[in-house]
Protein backbone atom coordinates (compact mmCIF):
# COMPACT_ATOMS: atom_id res chain seq x y z
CA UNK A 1 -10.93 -15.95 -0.93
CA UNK A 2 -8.14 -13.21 -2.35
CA UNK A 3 -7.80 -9.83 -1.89
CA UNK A 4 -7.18 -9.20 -5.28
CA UNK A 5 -9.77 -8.86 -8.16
CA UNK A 6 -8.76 -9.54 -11.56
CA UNK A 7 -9.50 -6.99 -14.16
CA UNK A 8 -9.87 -4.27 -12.22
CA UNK A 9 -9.74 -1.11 -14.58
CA UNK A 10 -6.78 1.18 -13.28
CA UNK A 11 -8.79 4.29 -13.14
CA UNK A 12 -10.94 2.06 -10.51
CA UNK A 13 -7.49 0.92 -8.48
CA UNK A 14 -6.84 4.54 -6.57
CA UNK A 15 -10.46 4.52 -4.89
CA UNK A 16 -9.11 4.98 -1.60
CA UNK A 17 -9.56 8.49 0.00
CA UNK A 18 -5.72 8.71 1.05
CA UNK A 19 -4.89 8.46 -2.84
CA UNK A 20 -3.28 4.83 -2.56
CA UNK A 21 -4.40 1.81 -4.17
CA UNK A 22 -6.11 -1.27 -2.31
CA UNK A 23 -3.29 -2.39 0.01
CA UNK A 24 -3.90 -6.02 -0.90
CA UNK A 25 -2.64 -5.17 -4.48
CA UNK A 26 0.56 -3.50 -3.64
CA UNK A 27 1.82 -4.50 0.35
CA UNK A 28 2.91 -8.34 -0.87
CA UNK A 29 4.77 -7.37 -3.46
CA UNK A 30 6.78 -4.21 -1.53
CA UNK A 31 10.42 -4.54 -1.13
CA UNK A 32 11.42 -5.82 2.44
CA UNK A 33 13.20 -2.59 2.75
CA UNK A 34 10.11 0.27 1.90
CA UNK A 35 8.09 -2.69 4.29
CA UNK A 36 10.24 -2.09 6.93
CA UNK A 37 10.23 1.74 6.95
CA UNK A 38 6.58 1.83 6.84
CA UNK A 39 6.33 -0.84 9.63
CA UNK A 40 8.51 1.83 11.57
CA UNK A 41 5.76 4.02 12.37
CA UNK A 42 2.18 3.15 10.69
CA UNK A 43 1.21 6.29 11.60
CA UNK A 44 3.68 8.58 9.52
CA UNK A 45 3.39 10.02 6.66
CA UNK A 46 4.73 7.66 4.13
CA UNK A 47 7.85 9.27 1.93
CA UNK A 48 7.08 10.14 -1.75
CA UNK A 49 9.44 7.19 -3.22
CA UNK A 50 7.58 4.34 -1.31
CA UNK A 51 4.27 6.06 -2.54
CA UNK A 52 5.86 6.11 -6.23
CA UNK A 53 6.71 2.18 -6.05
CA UNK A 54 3.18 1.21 -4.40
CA UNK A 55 1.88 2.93 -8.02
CA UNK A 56 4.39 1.44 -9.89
CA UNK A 57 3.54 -1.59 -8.31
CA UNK A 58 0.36 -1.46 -9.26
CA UNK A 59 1.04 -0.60 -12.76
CA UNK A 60 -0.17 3.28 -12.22
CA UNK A 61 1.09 6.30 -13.29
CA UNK A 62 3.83 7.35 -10.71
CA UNK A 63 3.69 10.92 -12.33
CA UNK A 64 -0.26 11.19 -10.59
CA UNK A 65 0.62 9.53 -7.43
CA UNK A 66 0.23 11.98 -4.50
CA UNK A 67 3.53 13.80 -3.35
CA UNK A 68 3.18 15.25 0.58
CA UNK A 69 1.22 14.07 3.60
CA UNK A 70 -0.32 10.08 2.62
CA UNK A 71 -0.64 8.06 5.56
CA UNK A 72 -2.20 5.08 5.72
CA UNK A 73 -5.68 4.54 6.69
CA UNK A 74 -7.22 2.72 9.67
CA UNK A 75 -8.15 -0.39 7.34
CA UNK A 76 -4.15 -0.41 5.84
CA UNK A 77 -2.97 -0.47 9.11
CA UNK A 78 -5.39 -3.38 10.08
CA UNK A 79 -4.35 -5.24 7.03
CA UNK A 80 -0.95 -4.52 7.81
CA UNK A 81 -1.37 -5.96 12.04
CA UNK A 82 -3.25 -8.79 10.14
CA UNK A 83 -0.43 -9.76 7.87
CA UNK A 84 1.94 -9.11 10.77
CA UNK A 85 0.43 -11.43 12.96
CA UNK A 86 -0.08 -14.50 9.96
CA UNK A 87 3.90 -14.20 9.36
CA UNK A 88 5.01 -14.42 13.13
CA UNK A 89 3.03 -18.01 13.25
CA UNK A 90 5.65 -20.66 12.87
């Protein structure tokens, strides 16, 4: 099963209320650094350059990404504790 569906139009990518794509589309391929300040705090707003390379990332229009005041969502953080907990099994 993947989290990813191919051919997805992009209009149909940004679906999510908060303005970001799916998570599953853009969290694997984030830079360990952006990762690491949004594993920080979950809960803060996230700062306009990591929400520029999550639609860059997803091969969106940086110029309509949201500027002020995204946070992640209850199911993004979930993804994210879920992902967190599958790379501390060793």
């Amino acid at each position: 099963m993947s989290s990813v569906l191919d051919d997805v139009p992009h209009h149909e990518r940004v679906a999510h209320t908060n303005g970001l794509p799916p998570i599953g589309l853009w969290w694997p391929m984030l830079e360990r650094p952006l990762r690491r300040e949004v594993l920080e705090n979950v809960h803060a707003p996230l700062r306009a350059v990591v929400v520029r390379r999550i639609y860059e990332l997803c091969e969106l229009d940086p110029g309509h990404a949201p500027q002020l005041g995204v946070r992640l969502g209850e199911n993004e953080r979930a993804y994210i504790a879920g992902w967190m907990h599958s790379v501390d099994w060793n």
